[in-house]
N, C-alpha and C. Protein backbone atom coordinates (compact mmCIF):
# COMPACT_ATOMS: atom_id res chain seq x y z
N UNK A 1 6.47 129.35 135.26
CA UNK A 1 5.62 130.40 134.75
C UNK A 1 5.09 131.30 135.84
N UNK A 2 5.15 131.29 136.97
CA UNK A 2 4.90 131.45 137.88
C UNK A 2 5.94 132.91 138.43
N UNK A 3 7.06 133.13 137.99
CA UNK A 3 7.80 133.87 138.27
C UNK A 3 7.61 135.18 137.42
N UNK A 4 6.70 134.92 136.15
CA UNK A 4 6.20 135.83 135.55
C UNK A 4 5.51 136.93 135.80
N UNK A 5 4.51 136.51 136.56
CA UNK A 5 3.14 137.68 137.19
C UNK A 5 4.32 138.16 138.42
N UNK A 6 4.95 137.67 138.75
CA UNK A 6 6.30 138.42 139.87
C UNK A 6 7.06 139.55 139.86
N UNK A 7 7.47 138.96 138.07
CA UNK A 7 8.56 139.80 137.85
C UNK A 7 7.97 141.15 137.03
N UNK A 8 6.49 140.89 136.56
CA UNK A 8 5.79 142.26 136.21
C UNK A 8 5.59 142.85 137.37
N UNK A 9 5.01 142.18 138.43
CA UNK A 9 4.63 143.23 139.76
C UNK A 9 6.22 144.20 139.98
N UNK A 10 7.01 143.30 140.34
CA UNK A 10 8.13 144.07 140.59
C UNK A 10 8.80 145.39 139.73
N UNK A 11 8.73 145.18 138.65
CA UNK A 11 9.04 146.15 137.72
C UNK A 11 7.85 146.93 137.12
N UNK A 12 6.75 147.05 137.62
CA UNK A 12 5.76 147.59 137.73
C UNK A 12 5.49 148.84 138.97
N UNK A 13 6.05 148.46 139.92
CA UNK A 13 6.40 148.99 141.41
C UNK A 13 7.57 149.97 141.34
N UNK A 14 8.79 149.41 140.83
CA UNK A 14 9.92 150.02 139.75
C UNK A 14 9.68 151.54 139.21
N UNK A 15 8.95 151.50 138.72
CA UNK A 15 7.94 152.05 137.51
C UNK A 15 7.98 153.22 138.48
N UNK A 16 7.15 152.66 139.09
CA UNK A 16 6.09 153.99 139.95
C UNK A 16 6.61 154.49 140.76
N UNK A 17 7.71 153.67 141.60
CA UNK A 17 8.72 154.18 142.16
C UNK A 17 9.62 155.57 141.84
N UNK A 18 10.02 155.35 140.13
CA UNK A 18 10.86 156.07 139.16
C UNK A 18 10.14 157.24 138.92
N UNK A 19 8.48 157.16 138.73
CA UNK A 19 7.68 158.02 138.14
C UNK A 19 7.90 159.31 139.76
N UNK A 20 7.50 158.82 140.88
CA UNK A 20 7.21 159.89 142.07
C UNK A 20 7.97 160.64 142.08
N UNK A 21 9.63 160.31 141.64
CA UNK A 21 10.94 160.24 141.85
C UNK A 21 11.07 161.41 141.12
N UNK A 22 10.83 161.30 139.43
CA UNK A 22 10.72 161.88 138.54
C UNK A 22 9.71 163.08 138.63
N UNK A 23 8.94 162.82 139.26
CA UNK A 23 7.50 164.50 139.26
C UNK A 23 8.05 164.92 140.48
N UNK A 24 9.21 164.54 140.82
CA UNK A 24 9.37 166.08 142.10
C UNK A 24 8.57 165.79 143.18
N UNK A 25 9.29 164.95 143.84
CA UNK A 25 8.33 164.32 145.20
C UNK A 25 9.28 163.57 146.23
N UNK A 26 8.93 163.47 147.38
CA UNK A 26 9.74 162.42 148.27
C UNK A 26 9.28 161.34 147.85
N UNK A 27 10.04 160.47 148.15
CA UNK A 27 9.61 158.81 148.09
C UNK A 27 9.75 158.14 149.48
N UNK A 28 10.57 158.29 150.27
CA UNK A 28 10.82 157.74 151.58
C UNK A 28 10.22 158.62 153.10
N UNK A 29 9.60 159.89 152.70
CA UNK A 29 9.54 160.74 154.21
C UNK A 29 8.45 161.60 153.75
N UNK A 30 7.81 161.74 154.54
CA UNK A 30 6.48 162.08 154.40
C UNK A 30 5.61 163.63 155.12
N UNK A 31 5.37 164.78 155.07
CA UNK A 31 4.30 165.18 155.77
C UNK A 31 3.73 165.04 156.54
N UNK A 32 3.45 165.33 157.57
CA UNK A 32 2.16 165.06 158.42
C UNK A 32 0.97 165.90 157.71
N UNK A 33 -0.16 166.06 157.52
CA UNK A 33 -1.10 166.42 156.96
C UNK A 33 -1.86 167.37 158.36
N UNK A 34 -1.72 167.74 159.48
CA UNK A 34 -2.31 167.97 160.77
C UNK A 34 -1.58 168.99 160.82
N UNK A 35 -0.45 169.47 160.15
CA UNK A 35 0.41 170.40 160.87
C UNK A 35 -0.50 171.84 160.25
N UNK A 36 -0.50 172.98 161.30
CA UNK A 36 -0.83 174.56 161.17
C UNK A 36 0.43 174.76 160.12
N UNK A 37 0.14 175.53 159.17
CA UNK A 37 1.33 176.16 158.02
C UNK A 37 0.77 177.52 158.47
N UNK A 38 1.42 179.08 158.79
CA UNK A 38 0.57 180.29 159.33
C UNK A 38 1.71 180.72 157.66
N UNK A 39 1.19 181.43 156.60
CA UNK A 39 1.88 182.61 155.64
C UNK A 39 2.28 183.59 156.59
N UNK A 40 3.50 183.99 156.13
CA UNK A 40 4.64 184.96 156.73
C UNK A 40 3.51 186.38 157.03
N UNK A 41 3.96 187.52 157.72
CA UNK A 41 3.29 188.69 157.18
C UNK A 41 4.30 189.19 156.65
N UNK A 42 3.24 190.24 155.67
CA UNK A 42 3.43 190.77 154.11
C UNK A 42 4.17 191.74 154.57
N UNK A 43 4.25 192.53 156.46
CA UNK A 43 5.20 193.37 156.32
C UNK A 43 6.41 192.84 156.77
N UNK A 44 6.80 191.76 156.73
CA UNK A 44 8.50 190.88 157.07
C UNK A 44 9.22 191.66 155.82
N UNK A 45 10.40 191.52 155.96
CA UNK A 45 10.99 192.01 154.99
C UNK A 45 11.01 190.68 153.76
N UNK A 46 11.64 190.94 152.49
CA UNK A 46 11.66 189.74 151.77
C UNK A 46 12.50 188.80 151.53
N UNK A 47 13.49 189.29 152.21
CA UNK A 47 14.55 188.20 151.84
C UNK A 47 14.04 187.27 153.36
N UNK A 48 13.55 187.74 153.88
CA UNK A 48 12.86 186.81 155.18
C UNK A 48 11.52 185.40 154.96
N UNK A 49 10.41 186.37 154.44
CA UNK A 49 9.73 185.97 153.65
C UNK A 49 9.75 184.66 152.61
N UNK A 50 11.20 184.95 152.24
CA UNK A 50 11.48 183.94 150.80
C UNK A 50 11.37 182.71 152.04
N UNK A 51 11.89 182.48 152.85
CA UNK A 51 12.23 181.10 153.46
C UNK A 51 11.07 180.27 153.28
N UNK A 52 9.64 181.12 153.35
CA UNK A 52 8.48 180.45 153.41
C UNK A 52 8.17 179.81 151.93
N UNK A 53 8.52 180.41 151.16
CA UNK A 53 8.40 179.73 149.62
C UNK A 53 6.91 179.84 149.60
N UNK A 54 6.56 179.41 148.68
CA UNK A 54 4.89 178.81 148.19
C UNK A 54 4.33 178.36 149.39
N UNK A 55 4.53 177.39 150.01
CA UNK A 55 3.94 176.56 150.76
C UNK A 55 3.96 176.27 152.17
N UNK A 56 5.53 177.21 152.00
CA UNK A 56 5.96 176.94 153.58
C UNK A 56 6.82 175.35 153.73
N UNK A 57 6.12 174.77 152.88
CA UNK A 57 6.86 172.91 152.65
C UNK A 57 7.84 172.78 152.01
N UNK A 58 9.15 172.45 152.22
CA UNK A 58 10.63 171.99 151.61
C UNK A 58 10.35 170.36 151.51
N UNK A 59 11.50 170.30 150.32
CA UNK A 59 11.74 168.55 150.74
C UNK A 59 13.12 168.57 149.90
N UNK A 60 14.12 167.20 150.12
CA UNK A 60 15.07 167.38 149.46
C UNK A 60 15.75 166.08 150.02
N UNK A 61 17.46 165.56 149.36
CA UNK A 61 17.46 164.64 149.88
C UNK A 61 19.27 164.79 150.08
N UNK A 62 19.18 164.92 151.05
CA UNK A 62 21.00 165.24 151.75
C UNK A 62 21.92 164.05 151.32
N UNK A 63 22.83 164.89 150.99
CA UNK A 63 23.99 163.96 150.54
C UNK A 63 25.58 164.48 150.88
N UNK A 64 26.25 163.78 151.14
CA UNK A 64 27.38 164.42 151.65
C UNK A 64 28.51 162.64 152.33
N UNK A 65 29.08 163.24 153.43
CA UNK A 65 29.62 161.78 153.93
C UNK A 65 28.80 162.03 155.33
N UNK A 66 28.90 160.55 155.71
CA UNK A 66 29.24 159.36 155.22
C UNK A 66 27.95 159.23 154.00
N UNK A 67 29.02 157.90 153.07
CA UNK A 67 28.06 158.04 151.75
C UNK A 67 26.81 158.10 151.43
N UNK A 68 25.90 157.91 150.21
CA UNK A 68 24.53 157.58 150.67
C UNK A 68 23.94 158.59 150.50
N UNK A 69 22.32 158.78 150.50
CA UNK A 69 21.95 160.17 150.23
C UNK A 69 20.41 159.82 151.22
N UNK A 70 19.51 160.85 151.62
CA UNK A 70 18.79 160.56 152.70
C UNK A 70 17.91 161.82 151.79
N UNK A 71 16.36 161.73 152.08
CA UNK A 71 15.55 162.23 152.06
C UNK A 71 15.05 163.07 153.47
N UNK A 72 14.58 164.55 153.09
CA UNK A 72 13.94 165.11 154.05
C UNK A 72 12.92 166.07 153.80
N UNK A 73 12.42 166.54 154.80
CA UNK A 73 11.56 167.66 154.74
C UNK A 73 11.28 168.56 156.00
N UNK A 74 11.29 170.14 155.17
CA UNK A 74 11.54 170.79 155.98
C UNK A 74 10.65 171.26 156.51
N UNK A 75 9.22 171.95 157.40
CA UNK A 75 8.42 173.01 157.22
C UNK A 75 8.61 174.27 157.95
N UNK A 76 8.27 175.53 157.22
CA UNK A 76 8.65 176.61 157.90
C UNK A 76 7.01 176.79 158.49
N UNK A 77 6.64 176.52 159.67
CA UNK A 77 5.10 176.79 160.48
C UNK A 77 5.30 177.80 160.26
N UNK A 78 5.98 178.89 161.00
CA UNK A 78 5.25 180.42 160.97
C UNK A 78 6.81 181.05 161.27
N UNK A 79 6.34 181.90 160.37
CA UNK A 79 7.77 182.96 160.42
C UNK A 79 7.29 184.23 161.82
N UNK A 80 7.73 183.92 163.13
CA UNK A 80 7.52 184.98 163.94
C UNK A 80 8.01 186.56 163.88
N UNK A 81 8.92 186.83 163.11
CA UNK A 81 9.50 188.14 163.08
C UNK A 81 10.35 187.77 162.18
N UNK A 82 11.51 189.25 162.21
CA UNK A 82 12.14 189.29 161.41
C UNK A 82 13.57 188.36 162.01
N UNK A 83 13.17 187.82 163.17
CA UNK A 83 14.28 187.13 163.74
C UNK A 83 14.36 185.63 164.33
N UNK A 84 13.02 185.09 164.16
CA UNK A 84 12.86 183.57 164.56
C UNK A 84 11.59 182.97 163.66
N UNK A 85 11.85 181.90 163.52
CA UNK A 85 11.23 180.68 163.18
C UNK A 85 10.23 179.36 163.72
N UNK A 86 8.74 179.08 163.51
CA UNK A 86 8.94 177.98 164.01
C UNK A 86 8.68 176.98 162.99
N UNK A 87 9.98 175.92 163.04
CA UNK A 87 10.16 174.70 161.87
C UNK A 87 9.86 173.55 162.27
N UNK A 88 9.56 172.91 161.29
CA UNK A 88 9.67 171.07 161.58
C UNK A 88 10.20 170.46 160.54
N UNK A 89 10.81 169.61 161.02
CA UNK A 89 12.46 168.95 160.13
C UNK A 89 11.57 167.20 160.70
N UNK A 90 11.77 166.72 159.05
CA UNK A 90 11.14 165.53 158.97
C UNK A 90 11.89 164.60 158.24
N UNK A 91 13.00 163.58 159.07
CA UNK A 91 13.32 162.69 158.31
C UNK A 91 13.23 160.74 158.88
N UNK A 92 13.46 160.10 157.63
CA UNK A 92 13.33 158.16 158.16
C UNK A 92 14.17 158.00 158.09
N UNK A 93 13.90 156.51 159.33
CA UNK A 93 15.28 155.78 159.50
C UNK A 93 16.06 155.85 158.39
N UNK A 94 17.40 156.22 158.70
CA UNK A 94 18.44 155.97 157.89
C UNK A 94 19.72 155.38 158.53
N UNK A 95 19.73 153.86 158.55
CA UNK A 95 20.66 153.70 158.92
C UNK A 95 22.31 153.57 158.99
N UNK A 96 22.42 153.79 157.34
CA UNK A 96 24.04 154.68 156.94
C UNK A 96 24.10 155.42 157.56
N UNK A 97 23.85 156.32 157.89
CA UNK A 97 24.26 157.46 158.46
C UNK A 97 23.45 157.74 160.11
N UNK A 98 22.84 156.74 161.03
CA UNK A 98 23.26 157.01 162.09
C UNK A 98 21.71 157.39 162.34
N UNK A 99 20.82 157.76 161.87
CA UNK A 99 19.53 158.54 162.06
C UNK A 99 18.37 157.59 161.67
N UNK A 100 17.44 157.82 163.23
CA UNK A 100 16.15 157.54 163.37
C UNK A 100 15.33 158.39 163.16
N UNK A 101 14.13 157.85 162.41
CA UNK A 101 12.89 158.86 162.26
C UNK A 101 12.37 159.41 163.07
N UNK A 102 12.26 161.19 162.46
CA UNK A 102 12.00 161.95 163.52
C UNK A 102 10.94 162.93 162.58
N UNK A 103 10.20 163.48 163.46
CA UNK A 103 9.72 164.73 163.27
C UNK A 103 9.15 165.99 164.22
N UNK A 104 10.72 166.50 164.39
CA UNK A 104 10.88 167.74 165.23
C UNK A 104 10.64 169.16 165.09
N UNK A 105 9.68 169.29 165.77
CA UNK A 105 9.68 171.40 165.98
C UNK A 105 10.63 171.35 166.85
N UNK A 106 11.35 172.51 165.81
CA UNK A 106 12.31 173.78 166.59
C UNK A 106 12.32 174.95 166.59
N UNK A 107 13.06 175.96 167.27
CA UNK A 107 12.71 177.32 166.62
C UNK A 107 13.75 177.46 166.51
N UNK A 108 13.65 178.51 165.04
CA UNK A 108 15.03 178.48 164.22
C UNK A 108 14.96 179.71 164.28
N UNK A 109 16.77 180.50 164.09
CA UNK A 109 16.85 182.01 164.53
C UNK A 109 17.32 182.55 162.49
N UNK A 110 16.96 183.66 162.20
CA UNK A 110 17.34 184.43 160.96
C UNK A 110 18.92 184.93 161.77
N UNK A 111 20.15 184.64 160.90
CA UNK A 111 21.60 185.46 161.03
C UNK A 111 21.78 185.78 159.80
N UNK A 112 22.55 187.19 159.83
CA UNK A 112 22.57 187.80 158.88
C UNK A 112 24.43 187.64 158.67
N UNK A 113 25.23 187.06 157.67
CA UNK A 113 26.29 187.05 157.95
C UNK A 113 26.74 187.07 156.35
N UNK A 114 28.57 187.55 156.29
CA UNK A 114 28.82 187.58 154.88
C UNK A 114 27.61 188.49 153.74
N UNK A 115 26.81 189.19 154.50
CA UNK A 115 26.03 189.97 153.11
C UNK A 115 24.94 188.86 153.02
N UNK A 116 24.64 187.88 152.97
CA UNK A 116 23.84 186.84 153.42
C UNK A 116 22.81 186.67 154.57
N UNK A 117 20.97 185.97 154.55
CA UNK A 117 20.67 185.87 155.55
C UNK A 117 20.71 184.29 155.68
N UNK A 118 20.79 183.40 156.89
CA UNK A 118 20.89 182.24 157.06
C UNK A 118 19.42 181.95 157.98
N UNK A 119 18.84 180.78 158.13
CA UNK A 119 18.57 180.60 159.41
C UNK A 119 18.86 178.99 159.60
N UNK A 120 18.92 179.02 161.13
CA UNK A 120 20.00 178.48 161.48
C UNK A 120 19.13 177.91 162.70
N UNK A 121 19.35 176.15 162.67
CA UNK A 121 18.45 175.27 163.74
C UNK A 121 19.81 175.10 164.93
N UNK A 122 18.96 175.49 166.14
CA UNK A 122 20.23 174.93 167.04
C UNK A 122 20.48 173.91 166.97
N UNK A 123 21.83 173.68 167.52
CA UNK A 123 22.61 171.77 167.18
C UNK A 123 21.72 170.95 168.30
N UNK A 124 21.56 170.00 167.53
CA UNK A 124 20.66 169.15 168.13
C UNK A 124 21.23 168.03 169.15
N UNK A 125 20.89 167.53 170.75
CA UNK A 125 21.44 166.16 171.23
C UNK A 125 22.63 165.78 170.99
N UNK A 126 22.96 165.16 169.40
CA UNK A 126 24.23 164.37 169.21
C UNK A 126 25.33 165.93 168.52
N UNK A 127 24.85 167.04 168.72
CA UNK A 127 25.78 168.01 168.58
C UNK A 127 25.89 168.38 166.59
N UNK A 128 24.73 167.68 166.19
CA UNK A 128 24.57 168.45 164.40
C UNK A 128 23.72 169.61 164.33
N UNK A 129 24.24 170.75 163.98
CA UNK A 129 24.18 171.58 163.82
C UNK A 129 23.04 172.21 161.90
N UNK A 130 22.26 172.28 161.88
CA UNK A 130 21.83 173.30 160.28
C UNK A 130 21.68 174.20 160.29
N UNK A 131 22.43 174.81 159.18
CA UNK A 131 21.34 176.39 158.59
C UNK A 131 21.47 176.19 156.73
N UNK A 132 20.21 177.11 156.85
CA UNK A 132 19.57 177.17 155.65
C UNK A 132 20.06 178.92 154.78
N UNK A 133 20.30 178.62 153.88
CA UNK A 133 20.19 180.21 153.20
C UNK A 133 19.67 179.87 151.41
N UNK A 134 19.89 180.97 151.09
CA UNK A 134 19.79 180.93 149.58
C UNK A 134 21.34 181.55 148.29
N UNK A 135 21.34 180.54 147.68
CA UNK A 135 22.58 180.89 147.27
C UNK A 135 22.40 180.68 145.52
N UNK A 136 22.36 181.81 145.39
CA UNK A 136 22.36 182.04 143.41
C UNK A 136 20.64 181.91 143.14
N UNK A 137 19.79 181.62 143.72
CA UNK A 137 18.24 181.63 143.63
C UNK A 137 17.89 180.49 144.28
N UNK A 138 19.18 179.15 144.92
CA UNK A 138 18.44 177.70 145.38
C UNK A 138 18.70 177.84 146.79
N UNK A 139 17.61 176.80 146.83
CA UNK A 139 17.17 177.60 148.80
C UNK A 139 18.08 176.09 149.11
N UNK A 140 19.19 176.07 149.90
CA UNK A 140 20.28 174.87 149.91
C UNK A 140 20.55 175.12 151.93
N UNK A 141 21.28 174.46 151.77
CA UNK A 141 21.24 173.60 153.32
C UNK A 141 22.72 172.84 153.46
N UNK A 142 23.02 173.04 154.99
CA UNK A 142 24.10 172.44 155.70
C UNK A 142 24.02 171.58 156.89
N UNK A 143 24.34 170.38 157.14
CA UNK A 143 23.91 169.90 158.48
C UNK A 143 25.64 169.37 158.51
N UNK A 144 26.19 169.77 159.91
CA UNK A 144 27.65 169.54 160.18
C UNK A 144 27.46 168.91 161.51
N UNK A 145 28.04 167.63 161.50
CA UNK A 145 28.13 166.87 163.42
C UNK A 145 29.43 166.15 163.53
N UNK A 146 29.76 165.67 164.89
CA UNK A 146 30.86 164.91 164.77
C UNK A 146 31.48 164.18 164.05
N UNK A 147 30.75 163.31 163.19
CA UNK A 147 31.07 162.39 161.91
C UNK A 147 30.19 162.81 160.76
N UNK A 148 29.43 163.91 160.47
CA UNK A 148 28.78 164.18 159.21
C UNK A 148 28.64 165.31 158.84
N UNK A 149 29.21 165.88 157.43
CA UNK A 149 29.00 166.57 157.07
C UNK A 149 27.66 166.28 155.41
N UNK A 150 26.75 167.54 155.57
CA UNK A 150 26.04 166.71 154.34
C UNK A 150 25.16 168.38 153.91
N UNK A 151 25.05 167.86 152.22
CA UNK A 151 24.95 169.51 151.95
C UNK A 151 22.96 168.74 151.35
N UNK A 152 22.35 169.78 151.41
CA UNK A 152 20.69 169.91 150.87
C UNK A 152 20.55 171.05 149.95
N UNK A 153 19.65 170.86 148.62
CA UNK A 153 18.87 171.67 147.50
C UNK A 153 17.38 171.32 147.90
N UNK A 154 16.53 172.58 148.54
CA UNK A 154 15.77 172.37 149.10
C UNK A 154 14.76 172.43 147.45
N UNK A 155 13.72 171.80 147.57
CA UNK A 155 12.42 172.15 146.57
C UNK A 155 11.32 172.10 146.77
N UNK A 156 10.23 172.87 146.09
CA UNK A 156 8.89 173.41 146.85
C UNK A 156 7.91 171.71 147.03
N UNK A 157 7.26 171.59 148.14
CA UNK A 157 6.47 170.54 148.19
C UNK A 157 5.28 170.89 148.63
N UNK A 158 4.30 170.78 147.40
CA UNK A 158 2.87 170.86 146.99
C UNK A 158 2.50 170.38 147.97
């Protein structure tokens, strides 16, 4: 009888697990709460602008090979011009795919390519490379390295 009050905790946890999952939230990677967010200025152009979204806060959870799918988050700190970025890219251990928890500022550059604007994190240490654009209205994502390719649907985080 004893395995009872167990097996409610567990599928109780389940639950709530499913629920965070379900309202549009990370479950595994987190915010820092300390970080400066600066709003774009109003005279950037807008397709510049958009990167900042609502909040300035992305989250989303990459999937691609090797298999497996990984949670992240993005923040756009402050849009400096119409030509750089400063971001922080927030993800946990994941050990399928090779990656320790990090949470890095970089500065990310706006390219304008194909009729398209991108911006685009330099390749990092082990040589993975992202950029970000918007494609049909979803703000989506590429990270390409020696052994990984993996695509992101970024979404606003309250």
């Amino acid at each position: 009888m004893k395995v009872l009050p167990i097996l409610v905790c567990v599928l109780f946890l389940m639950a709530s697990l499913a629920a965070v999952s379900a309202a549009g939230g990370p479950t595994t990677v987190f915010a820092p709460s300390n970080v400066t967010i600066t709003p774009p200025d109003p005279g950037l152009p807008q397709e510049v602008r958009a990167f900042f979204g609502e909040t300035g806060k992305w989250w989303g959870t990459w999937y691609g090979t090797p298999p497996g799918r990984m949670e992240a988050i993005l923040i756009i700190k402050k849009i400096l011009d119409s030509e750089r970025a400063e971001i922080m890219y927030i993800v946990p251990d994941y050990p399928t795919w090779g990656v320790r928890s990090v949470a890095a500022e970089r500065l990310a550059r706006f390219e304008k390519r194909d009729g398209r604007l991108y911006l685009t994190v330099p390749p990092s240490r082990n040589g993975q490379r992202m950029e970000f654009t918007f494609d049909t209205g979803a703000f989506v994502g590429i990270i390409e390295g020696p052994y990984l390719v993996a695509n992101i649907v970024w979404e606003t985080l309250k």
